[in-house]
Each structure stands twice: as C-alpha cells, then as structure tokens.
Protein backbone atom coordinates (compact mmCIF):
# COMPACT_ATOMS: atom_id res chain seq x y z
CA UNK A 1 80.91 84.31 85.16
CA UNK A 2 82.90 81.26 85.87
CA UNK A 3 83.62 80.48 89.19
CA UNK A 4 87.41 80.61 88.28
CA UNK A 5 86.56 84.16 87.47
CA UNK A 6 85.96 84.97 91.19
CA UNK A 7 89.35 85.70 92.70
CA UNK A 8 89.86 88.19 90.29
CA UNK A 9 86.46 89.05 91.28
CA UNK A 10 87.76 89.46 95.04
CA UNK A 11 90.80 91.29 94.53
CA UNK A 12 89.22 93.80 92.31
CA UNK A 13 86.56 94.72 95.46
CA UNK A 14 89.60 94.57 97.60
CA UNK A 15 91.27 97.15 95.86
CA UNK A 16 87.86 99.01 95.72
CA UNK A 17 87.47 98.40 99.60
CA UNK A 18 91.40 100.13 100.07
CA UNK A 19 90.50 103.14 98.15
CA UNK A 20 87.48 103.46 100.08
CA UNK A 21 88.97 102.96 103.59
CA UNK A 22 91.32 105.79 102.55
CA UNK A 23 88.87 107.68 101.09
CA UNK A 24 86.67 107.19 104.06
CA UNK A 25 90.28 108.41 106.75
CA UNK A 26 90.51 111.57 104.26
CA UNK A 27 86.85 112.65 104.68
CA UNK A 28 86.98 112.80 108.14
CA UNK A 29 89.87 114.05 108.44
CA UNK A 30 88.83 117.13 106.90
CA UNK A 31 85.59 116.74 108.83
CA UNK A 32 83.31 115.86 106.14
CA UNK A 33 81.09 113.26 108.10
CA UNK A 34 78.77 112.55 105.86
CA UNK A 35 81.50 111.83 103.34
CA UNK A 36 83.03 109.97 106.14
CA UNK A 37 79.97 107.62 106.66
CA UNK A 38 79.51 107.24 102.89
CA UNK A 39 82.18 105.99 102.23
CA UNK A 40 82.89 103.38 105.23
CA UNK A 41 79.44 102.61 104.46
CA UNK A 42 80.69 101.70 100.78
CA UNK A 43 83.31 99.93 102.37
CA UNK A 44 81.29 97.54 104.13
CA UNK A 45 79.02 96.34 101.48
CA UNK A 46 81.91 96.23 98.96
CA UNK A 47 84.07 94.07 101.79
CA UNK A 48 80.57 92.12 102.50
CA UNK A 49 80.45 90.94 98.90
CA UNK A 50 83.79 89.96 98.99
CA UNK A 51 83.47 87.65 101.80
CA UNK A 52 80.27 86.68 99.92
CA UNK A 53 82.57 85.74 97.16
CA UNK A 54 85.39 84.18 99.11
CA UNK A 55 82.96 81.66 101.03
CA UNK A 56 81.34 80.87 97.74
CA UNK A 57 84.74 80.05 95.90
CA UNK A 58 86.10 78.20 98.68
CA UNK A 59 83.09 75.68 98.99
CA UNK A 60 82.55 75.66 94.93
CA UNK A 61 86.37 74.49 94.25
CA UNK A 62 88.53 72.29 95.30
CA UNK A 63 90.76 72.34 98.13
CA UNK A 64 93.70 72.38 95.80
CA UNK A 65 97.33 73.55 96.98
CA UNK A 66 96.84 77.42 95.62
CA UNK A 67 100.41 78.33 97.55
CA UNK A 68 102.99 80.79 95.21
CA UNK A 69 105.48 79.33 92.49
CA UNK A 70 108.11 80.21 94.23
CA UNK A 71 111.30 79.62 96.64
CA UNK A 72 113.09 80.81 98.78
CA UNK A 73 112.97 84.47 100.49
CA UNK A 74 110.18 85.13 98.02
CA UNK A 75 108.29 81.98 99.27
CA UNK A 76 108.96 83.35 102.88
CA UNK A 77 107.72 86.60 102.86
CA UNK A 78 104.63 85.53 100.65
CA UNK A 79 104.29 83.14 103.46
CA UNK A 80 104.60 85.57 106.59
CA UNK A 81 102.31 87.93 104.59
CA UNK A 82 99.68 84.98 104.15
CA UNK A 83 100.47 84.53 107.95
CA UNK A 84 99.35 87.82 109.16
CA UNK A 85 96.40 88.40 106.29
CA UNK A 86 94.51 85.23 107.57
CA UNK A 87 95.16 86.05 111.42
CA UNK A 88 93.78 89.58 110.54
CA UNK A 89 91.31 88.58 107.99
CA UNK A 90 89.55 86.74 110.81
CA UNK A 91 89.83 89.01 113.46
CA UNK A 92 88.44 92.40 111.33
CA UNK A 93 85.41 90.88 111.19
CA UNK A 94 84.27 91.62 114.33
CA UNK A 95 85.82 94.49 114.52
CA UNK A 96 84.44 96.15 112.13
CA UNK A 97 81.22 95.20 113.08
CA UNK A 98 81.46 96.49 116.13
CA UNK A 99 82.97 100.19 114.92
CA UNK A 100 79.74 100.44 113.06
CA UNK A 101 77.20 99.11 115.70
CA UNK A 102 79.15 102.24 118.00
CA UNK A 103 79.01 104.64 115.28
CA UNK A 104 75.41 103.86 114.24
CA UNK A 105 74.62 104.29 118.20
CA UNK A 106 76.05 107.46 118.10
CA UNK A 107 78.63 106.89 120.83
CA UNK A 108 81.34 108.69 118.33
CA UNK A 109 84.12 108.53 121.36
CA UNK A 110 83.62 104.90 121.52
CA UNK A 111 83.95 104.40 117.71
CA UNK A 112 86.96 106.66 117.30
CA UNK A 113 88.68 104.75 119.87
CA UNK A 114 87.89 101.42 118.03
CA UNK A 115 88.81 103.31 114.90
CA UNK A 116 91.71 103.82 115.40
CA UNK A 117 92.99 100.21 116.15
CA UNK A 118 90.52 98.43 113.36
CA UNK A 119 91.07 101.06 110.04
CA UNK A 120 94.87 100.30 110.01
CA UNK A 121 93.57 96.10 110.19
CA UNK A 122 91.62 96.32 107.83
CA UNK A 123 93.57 98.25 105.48
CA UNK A 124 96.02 95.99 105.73
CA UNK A 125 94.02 93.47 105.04
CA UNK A 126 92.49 94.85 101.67
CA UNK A 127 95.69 95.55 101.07
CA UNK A 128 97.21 91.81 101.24
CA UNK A 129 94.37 89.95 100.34
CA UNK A 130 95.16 92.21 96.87
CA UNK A 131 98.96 91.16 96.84
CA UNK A 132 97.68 87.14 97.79
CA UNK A 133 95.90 87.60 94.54
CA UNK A 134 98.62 88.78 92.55
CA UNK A 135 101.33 86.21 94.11
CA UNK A 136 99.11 83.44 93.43
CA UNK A 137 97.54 83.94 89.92
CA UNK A 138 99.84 86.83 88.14
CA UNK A 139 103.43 86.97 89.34
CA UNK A 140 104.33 83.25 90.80
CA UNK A 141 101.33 81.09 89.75
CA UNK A 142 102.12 77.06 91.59
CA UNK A 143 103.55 75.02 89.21
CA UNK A 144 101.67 72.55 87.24
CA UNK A 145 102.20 68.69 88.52
C-alpha cells in the first residue's frame, strides 16, 4: 500500500464506522444490548484505525493545498462542511471516550445521556469526513499548477 492509497483507506472505514453507528442506534433500539455493544465496540476500533491512518498520512505527506477544484457556492458549502467536520472531528474524541468509559462502568443513565448528544457528532462526522473524501479526490480534485 502506498501512502497515497490511505485516504481512500480512511473514507472506506468511515463509511464502515457510519453503518456501524447506525447499526449500533438500531440494536438498541430494539433492545438488543449485546448487539448494541458489538457494534459501538466495532465502531471504535474501526474509527481508531482511522485516526491511526489520518495522523500517519498527515505526517508522511506533504502539507500540500488538498482544498476542492471548485468555485463558487460549491466551494462554499464544501468549505462550511470542512468547517464543522474539523470543529467536530476534534471535539468527538473525547466524547466518545467518555460514553464508553460510562458505559463500561455501568452507569447506563449517564451514558445514555452522553449518547444522545455524541452519536448524532459523530455520525456526522463519519459522514463528512466520507463526502471530504469524495470532494477532494473524486468529484472536484484541486487543479494542477
């Protein structure tokens, strides 16, 4: 693998962390909890890698202008979308973290309160870090100079 090969990398556990944040909502909603910890478990460890990956590409490459290829209103919602998935990005972290420290302590009132503000954040998240992907490297890649 070629270290140009990792965003791809990234946005394909992204998408795999998103179907397993849902997947994770679903289960206990329907009050599977062991389905429910599977799968948020899953969630972690895929996100974890991505992060893994994400550090690792950053400090392996260039700091080279990776903005869209494109203008106007396109430019400016790619932009307020970059915004909010970097302000989020950073604060999930934590978050997270601490959703699982209350749910592995068993203090399930605690964690569904904290739930229900970090699962939305961090959907989002997967979700936009997937369409950052996509806006950079498939549908407006920057322009060669």
């Amino acid at each position: 693998m070629e270290t140009s090969d990792i965003p791809a990398l990234n946005a394909l556990l992204n998408s795999i962390a998103t179907l397993l944040i849902i997947s994770g909502l679903v289960a206990i909603k329907r009050g599977k909890k062991k389905g429910h910890r599977s799968f948020m478990t899953a969630a972690l460890a895929v996100s974890v890698l991505f992060l893994t990956g994400y550090i690792y590409h950053k400090y392996s490459v260039d700091w080279q202008n990776r903005s869209i290829g494109a203008d106007g209103a396109i430019r400016a919602v790619y932009l307020v979308m970059l915004l909010t998935h970097v302000l989020l990005a950073m604060a999930i972290v934590p978050l997270v973290l601490r959703v699982f420290y209350l749910a592995i302590k068993g203090r399930y009132e605690s964690h569904k309160r904290w739930a229900r503000w970090t699962y939305p954040i961090w959907l989002y998240v997967s979700v936009t870090g997937v369409l950052v992907y996509f806006s950079i490297y498939v549908w407006f890649p920057p322009m060669a100079v």
